[in-house]
C-alpha atoms as a PDB file:
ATOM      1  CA  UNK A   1     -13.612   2.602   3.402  1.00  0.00           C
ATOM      2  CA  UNK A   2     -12.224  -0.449   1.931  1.00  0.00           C
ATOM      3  CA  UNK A   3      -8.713  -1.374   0.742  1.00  0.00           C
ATOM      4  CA  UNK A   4     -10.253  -1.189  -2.924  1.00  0.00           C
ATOM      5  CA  UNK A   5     -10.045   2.164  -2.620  1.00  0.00           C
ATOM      6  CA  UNK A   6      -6.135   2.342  -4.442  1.00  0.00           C
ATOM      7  CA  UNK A   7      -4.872   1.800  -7.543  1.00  0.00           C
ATOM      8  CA  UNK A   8      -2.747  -1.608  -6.050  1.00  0.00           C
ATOM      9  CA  UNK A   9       0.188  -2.799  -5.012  1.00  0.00           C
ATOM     10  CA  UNK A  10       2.492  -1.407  -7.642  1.00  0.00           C
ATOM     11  CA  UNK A  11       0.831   2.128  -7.211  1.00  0.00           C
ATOM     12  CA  UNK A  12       3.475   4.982  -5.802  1.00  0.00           C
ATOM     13  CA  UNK A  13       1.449   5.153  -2.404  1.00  0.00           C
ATOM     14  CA  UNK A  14       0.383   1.431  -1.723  1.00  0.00           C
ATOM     15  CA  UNK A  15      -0.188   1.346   1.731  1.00  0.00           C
ATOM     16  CA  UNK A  16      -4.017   1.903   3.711  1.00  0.00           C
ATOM     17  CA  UNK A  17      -2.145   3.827   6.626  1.00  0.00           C
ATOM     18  CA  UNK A  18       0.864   5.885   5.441  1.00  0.00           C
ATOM     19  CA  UNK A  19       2.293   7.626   2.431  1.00  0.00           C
ATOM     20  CA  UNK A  20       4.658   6.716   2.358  1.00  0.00           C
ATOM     21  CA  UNK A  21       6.379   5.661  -1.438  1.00  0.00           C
ATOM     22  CA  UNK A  22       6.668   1.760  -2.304  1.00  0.00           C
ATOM     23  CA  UNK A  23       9.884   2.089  -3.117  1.00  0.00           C
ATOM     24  CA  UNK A  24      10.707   3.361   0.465  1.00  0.00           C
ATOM     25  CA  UNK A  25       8.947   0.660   2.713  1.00  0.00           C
ATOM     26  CA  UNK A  26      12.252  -0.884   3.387  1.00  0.00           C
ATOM     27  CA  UNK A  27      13.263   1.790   5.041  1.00  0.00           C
ATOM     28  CA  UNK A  28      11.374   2.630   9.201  1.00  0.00           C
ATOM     29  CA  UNK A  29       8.552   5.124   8.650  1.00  0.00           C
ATOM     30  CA  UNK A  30       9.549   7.695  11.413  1.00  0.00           C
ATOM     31  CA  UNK A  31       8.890  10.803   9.232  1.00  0.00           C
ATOM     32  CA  UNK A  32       6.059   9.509   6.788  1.00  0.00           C
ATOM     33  CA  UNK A  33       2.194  11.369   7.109  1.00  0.00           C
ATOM     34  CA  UNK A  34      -0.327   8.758   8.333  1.00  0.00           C
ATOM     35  CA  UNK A  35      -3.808   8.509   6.239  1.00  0.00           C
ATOM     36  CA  UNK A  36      -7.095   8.914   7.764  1.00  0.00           C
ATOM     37  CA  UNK A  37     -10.370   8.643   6.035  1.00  0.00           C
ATOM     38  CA  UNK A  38     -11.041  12.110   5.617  1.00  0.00           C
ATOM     39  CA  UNK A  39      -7.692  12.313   4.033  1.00  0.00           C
ATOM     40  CA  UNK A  40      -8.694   9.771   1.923  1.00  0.00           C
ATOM     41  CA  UNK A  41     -12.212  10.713   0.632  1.00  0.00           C
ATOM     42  CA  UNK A  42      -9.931  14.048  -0.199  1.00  0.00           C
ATOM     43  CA  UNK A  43      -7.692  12.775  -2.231  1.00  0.00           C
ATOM     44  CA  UNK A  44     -10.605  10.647  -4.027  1.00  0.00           C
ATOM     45  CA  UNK A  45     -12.742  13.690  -4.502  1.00  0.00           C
ATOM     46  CA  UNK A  46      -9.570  15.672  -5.981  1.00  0.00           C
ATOM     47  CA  UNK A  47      -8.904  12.769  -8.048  1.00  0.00           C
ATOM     48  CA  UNK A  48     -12.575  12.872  -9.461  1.00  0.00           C
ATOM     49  CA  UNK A  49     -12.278  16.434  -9.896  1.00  0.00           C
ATOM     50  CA  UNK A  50      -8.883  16.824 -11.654  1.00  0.00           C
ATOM     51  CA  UNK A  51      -7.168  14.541 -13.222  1.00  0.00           C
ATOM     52  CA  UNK A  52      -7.822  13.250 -16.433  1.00  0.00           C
ATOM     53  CA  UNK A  53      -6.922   9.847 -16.122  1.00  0.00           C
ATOM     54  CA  UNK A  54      -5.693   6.763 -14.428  1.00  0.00           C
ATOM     55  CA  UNK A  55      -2.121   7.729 -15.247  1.00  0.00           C
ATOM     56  CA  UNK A  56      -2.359  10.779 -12.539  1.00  0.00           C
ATOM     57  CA  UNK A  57      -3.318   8.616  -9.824  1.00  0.00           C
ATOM     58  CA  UNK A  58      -0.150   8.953  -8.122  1.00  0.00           C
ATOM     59  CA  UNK A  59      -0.247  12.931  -7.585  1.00  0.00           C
ATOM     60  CA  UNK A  60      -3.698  12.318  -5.462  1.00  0.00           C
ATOM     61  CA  UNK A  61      -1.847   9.708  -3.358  1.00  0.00           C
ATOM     62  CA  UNK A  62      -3.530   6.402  -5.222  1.00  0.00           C
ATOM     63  CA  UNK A  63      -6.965   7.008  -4.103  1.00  0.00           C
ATOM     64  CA  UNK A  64      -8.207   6.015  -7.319  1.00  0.00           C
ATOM     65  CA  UNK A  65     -12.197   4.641  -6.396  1.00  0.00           C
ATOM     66  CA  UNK A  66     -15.062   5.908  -4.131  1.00  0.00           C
ATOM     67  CA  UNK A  67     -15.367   3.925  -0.925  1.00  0.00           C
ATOM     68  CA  UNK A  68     -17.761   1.715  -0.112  1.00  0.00           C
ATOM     69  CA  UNK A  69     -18.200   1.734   3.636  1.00  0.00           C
ATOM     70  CA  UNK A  70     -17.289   4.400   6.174  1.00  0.00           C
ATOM     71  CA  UNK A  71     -14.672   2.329   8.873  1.00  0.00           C
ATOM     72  CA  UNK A  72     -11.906   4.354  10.476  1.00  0.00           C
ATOM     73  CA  UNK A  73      -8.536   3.258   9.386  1.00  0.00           C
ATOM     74  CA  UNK A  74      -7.707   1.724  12.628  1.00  0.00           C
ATOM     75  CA  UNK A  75     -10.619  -0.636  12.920  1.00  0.00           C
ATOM     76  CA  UNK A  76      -9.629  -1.941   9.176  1.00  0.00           C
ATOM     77  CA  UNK A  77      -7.241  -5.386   9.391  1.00  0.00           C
ATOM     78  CA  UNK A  78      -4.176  -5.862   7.650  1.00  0.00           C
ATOM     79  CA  UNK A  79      -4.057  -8.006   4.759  1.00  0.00           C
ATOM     80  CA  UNK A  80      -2.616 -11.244   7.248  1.00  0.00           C
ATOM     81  CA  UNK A  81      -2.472 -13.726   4.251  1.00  0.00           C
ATOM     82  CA  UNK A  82      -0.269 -11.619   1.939  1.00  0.00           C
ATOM     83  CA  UNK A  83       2.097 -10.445   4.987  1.00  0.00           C
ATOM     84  CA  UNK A  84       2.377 -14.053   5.732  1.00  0.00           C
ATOM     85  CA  UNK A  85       2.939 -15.095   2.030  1.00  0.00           C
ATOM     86  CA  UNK A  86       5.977 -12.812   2.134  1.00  0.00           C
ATOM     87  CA  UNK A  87       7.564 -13.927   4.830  1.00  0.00           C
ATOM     88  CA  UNK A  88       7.558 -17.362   3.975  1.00  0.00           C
ATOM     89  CA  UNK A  89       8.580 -16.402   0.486  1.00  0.00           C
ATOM     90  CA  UNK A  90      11.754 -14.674   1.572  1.00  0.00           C
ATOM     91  CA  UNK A  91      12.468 -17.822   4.537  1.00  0.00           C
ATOM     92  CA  UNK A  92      12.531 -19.897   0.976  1.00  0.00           C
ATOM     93  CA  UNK A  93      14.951 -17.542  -0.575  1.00  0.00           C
ATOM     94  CA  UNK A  94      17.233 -17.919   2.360  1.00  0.00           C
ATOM     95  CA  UNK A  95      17.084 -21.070   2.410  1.00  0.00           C
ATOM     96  CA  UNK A  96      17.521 -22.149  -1.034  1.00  0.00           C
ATOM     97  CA  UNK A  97      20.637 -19.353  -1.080  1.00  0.00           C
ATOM     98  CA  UNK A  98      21.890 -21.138   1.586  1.00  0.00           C
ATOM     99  CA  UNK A  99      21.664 -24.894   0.097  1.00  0.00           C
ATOM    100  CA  UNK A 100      23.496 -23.154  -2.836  1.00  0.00           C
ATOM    101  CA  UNK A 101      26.398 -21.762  -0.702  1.00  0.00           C
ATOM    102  CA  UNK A 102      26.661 -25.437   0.956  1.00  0.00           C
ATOM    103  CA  UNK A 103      26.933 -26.942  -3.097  1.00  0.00           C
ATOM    104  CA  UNK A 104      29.531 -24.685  -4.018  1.00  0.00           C
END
């Protein structure tokens, strides 16, 4: 299984290990369902089976393409550049929020 198995970022169910929504992952995930890759080549083969287009993606939780390689979810590592990326991103916001405050 690899992460080229979803639609992307701006699908409704971006992330490898939950399903959590996108627009929720602000919020803690204490109630969402956790993926596996069974659950995964399900969704995929539903996908292939019924929809009739990219547009449906979302109702067969983003599995959009057939894997490539059989590896359990767990042994599959997060994307550390983008995570990292983000954080510094936001650091930058604060900090150029907080120069503004200090102009004012």
């Amino acid at each position: 299984m690899v992460i080229t198995n979803f639609s992307g970022p701006q699908g409704t169910y971006p992330c490898l290990w939950c399903l959590m929504p996108g627009r929720d992952m602000h919020y803690p995930c204490d109630q969402c369902s956790l993926r596996s890759l069974e659950s995964i080549l399900t969704d995929n083969s539903a996908f292939v089976r019924h929809s009739s287009g990219k547009k449906e993606v979302a109702k067969f939780h983003n599995a959009l393409h057939t894997h490539l390689l059989d590896i359990e979810l767990e042994e599959v590592s997060p994307p550390y550049l983008h995570i990292l990326l983000g954080v510094v991103l936001k650091h930058h916001k604060l900090l150029e929020d907080a120069a503004h405050d200090l102009d004012t």
